[in-house]
Protein backbone atom coordinates (compact mmCIF):
# COMPACT_ATOMS: atom_id res chain seq x y z
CA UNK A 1 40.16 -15.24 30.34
CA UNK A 2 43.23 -14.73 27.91
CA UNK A 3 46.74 -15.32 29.60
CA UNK A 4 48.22 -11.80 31.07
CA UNK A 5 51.07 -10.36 29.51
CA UNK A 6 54.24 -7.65 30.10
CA UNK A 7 56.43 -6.01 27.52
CA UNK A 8 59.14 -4.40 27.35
CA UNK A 9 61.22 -2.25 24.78
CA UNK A 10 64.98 -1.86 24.38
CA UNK A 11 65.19 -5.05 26.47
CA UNK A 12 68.59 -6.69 25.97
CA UNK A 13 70.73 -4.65 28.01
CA UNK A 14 70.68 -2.18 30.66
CA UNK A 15 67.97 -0.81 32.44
CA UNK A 16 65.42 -2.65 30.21
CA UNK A 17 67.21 -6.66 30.99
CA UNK A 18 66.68 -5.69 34.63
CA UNK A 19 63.36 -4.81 34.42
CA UNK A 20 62.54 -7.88 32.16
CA UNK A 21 64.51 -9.89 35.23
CA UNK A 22 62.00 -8.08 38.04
CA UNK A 23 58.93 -9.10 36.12
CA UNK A 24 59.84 -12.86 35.51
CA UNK A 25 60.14 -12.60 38.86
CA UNK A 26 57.06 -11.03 40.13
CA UNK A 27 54.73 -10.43 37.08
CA UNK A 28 52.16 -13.49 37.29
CA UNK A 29 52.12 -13.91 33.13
CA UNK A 30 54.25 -14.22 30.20
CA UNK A 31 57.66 -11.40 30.33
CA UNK A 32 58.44 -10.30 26.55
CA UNK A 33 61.37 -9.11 25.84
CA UNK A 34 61.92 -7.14 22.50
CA UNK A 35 64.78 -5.71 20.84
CA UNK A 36 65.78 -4.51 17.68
CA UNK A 37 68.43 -6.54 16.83
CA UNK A 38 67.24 -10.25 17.01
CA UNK A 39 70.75 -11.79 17.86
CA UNK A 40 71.26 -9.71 20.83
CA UNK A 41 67.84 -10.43 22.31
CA UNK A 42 68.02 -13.84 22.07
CA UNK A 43 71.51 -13.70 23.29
CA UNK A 44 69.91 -11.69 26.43
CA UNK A 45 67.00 -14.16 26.42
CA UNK A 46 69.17 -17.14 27.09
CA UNK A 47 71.44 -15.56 29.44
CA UNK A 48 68.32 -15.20 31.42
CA UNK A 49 66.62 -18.44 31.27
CA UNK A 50 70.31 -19.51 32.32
CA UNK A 51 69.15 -18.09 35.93
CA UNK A 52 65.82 -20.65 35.54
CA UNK A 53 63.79 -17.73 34.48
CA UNK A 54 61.49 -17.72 31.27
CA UNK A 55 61.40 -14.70 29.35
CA UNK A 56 60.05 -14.90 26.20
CA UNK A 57 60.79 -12.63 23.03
CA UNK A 58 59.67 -10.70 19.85
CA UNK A 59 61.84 -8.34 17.77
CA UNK A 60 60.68 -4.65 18.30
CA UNK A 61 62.13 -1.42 16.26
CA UNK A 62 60.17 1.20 17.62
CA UNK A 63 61.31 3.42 14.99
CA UNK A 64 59.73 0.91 12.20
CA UNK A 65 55.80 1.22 12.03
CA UNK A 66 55.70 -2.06 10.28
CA UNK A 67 57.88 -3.67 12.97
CA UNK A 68 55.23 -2.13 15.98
CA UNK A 69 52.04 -3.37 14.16
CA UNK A 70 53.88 -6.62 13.83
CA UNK A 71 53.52 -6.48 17.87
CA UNK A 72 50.71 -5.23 17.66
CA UNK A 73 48.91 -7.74 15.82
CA UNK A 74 50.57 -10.44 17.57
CA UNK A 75 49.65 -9.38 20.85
CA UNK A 76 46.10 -9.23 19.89
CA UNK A 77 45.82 -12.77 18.03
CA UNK A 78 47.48 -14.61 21.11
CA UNK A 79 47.12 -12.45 24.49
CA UNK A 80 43.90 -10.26 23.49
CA UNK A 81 46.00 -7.35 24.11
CA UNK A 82 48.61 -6.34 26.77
CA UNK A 83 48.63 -6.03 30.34
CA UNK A 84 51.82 -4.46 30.89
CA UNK A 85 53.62 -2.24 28.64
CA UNK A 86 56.98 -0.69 29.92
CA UNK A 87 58.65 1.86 26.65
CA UNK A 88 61.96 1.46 27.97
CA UNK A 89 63.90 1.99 24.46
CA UNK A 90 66.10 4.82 23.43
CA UNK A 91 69.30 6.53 22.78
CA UNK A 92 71.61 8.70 23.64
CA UNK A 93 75.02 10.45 22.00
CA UNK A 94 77.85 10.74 24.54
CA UNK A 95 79.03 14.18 25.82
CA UNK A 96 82.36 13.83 23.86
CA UNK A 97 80.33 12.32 20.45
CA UNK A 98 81.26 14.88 16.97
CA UNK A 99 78.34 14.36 15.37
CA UNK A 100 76.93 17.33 14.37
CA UNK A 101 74.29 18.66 16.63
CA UNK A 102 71.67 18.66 13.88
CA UNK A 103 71.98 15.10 13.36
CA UNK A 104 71.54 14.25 17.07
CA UNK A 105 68.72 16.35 17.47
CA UNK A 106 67.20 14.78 14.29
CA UNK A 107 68.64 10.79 14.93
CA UNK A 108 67.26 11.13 19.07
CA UNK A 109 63.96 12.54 18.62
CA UNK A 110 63.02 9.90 16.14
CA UNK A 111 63.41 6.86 18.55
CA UNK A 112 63.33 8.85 22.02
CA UNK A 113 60.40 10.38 21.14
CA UNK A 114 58.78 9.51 17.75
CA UNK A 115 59.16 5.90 18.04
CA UNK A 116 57.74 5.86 21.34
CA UNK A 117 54.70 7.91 20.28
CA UNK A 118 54.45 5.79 17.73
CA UNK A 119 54.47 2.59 19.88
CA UNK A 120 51.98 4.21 21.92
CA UNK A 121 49.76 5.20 19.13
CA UNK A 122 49.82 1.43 18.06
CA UNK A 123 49.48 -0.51 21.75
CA UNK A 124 47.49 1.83 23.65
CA UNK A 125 44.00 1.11 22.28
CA UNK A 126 45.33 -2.67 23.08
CA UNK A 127 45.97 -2.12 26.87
CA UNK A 128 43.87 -4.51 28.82
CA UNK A 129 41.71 -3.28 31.88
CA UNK A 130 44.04 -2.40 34.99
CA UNK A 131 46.48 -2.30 32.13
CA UNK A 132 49.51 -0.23 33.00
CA UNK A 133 52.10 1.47 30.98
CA UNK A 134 55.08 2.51 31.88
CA UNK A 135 57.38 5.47 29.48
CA UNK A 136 61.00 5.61 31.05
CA UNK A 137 62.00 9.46 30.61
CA UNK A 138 64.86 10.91 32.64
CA UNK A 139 65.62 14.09 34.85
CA UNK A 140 67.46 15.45 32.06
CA UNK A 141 63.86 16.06 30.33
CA UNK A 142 63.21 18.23 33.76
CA UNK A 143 66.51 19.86 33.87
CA UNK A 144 66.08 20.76 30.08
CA UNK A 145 62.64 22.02 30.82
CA UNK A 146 64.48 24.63 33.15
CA UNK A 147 66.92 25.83 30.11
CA UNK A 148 64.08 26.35 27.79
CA UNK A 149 62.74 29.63 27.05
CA UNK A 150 59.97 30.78 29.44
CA UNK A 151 57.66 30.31 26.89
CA UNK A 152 58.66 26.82 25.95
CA UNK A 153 58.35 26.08 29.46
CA UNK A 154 54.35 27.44 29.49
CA UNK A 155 53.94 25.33 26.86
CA UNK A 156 55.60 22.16 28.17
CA UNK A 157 53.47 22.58 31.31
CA UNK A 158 50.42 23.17 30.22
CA UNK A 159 47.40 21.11 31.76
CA UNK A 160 45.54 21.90 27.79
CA UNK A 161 48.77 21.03 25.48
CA UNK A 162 47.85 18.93 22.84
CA UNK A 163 48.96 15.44 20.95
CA UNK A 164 49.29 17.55 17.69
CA UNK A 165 50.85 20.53 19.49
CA UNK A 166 54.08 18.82 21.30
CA UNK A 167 54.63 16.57 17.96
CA UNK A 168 54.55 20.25 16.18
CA UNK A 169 57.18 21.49 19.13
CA UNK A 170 59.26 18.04 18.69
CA UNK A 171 59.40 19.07 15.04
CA UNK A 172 60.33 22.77 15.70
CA UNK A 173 63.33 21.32 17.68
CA UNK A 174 64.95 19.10 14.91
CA UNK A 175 64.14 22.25 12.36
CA UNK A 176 65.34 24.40 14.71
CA UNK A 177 68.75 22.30 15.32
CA UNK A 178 69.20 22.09 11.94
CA UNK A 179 69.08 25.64 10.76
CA UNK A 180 71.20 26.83 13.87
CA UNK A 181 68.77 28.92 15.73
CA UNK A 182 67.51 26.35 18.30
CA UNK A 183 69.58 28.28 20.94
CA UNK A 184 68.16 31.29 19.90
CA UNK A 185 64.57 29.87 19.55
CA UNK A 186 64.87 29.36 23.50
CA UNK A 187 65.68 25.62 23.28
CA UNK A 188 68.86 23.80 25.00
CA UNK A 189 71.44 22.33 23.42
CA UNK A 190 70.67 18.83 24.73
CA UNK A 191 69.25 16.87 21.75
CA UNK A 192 68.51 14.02 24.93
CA UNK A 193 66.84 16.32 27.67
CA UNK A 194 64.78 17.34 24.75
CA UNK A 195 63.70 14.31 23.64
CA UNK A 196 62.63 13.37 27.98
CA UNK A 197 60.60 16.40 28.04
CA UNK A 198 58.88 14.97 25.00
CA UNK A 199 58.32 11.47 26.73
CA UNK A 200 56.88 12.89 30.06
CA UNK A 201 54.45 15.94 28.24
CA UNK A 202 53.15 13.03 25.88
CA UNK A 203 52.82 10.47 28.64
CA UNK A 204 50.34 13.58 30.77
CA UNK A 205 48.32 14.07 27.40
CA UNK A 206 47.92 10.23 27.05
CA UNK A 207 47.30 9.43 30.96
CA UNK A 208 44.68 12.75 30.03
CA UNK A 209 43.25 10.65 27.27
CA UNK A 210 42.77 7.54 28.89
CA UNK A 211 40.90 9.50 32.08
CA UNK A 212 38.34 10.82 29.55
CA UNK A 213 38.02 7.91 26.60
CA UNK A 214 38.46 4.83 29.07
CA UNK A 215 37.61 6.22 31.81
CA UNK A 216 35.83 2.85 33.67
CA UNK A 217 39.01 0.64 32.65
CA UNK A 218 41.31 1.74 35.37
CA UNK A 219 44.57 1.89 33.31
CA UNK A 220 47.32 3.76 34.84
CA UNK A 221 49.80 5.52 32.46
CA UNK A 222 53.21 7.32 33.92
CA UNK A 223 56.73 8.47 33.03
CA UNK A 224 59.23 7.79 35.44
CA UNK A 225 63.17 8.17 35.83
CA UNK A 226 65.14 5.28 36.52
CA UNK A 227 68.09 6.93 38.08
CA UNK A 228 71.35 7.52 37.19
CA UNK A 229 72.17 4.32 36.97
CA UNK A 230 75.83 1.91 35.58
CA UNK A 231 74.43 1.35 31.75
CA UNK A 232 76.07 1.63 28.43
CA UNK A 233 74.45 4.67 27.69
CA UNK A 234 74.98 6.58 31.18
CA UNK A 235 78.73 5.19 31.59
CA UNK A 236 80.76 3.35 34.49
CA UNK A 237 80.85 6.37 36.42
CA UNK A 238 77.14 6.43 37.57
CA UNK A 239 76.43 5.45 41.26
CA UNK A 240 73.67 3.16 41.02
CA UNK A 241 73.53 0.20 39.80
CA UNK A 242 70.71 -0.91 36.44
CA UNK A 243 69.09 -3.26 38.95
CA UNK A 244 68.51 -0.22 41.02
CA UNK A 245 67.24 1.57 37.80
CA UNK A 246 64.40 -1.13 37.25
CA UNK A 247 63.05 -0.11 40.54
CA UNK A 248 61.16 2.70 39.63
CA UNK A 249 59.38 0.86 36.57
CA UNK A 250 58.79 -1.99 37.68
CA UNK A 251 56.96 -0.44 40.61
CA UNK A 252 54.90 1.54 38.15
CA UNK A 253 53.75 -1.84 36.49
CA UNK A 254 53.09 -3.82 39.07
CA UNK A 255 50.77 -0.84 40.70
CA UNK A 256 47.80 -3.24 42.51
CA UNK A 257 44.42 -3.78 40.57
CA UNK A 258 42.19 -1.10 41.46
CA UNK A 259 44.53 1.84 42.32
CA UNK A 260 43.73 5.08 41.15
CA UNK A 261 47.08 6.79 41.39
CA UNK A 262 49.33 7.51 39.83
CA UNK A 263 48.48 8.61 36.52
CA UNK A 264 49.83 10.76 34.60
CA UNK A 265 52.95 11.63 36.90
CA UNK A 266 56.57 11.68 35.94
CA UNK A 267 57.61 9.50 39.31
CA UNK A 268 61.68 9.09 40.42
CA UNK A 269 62.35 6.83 43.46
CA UNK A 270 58.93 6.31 43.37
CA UNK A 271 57.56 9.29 44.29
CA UNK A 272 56.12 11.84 42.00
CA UNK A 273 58.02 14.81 41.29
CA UNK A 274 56.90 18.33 40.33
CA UNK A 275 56.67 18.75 36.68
């Protein structure tokens, strides 16, 4: 029986280090930590097996197919797949950022949500038995759910919704940002929130997928929000802590063998939330 195995995106800071400390910790298998820039993962790296922990690591742009099927293959040659899978990677502009809105829109979809569906087009036929994967979305995805148009928000909730329809949707977005009408097309003006809403409708369709095409394997699939947590991307000023963020996910990936639920949720302080 092939070694088990955890990885993680967007791992060298933040929320994503934290939850890469957790598993060495409690994950019985080898912790990956990826990044896209190799220097600052193996500056991360070391700074962790400073605290006698043993992370290992493999450069991950989730916004470069060739970079995922890298992984991919890699994972397959040496593990047999992946055990753990925790899409932890993204972006976000700050509130006082001048880039143009259509170039947020455009630049945060394409990692936030693109290069995780792509990640998850790549690694999911790859997930192991018992397998779990973890997306981390946010609140903000909920929140911007709220400011959509109520016809947006039909679609977004819909048991039915399709792969091919939210990728069309994600798309509409971006177009719609970058023509000026997304306000009037019944979207927010929160290229971020967006981008969550994306990250917990695809994680449903996939945790949808995996009940019907895998259905004996017992993989669980969620989206979660790690809080509002002290990170570079959410600022000083948040009140809780990224070891407090980890929580959540980790929880989600370390879900005991056998458990049924739950799947397809988006979960925050580990409890699932109304979507």
């Amino acid at each position: 029986m092939s070694k088990r195995v955890a990885v993680v995106t967007g791992a060298n800071k933040g929320i994503g280090l934290e939850v890469v400390r957790a598993l060495c910790r409690q994950f019985e298998g080898d912790v990956y930590l990826t990044s896209r820039d190799r220097e600052r993962g193996q500056q991360a790296l070391q700074k962790l097996q400073q605290e006698q922990l043993k992370p290992l690591y493999h450069q991950l742009d989730i916004t470069d197919r060739k970079s995922i099927g890298e992984l991919c293959t890699f994972m397959t040659h040496k593990y047999g797949g992946i055990d753990v899978l925790i899409n932890n990677a993204g972006i976000l502009f700050k509130v006082a950022d001048t880039t143009p809105f259509a170039i947020q829109a455009e630049v945060t979809l394409a990692t936030n949500f693109f290069g995780t569906r792509d990640v998850c087009t790549e690694l999911l036929p790859i997930i192991k038995p018992q397998g779990r994967v973890v997306n981390v979305s946010s609140v903000s995805g909920s929140r911007s759910l709220l400011k959509c148009s109520p016809e947006l928000q039909k679609k977004f909730r819909s048991s039915t919704i399709t792969e091919e329809e939210l990728v069309e949707l994600m798309k509409k977005f971006v177009e719609d940002a970058k023509r000026g009408i997304h306000n009037d097309q019944g979207w927010p003006s929160f290229a971020y929130g967006v981008s969550k809403i994306g990250v917990t409708v695809l994680s449903r369709i996939h945790a949808r997928m995996l009940r019907e095409k895998r259905a004996g394997d017992g993989i669980l699939l969620n989206a979660c929000c790690p809080g509002w947590v002290k990170t570079d991307m959410a600022g000083p000023t948040a009140p809780g802590t990224a070891e407090e963020g980890a929580v959540t996910p980790v929880y989600l990936a370390l879900l005991p063998e056998g458990a049924e639920a739950p799947h397809g949720e988006f979960v925050s302080n580990k409890s699932v939330q109304k979507w």
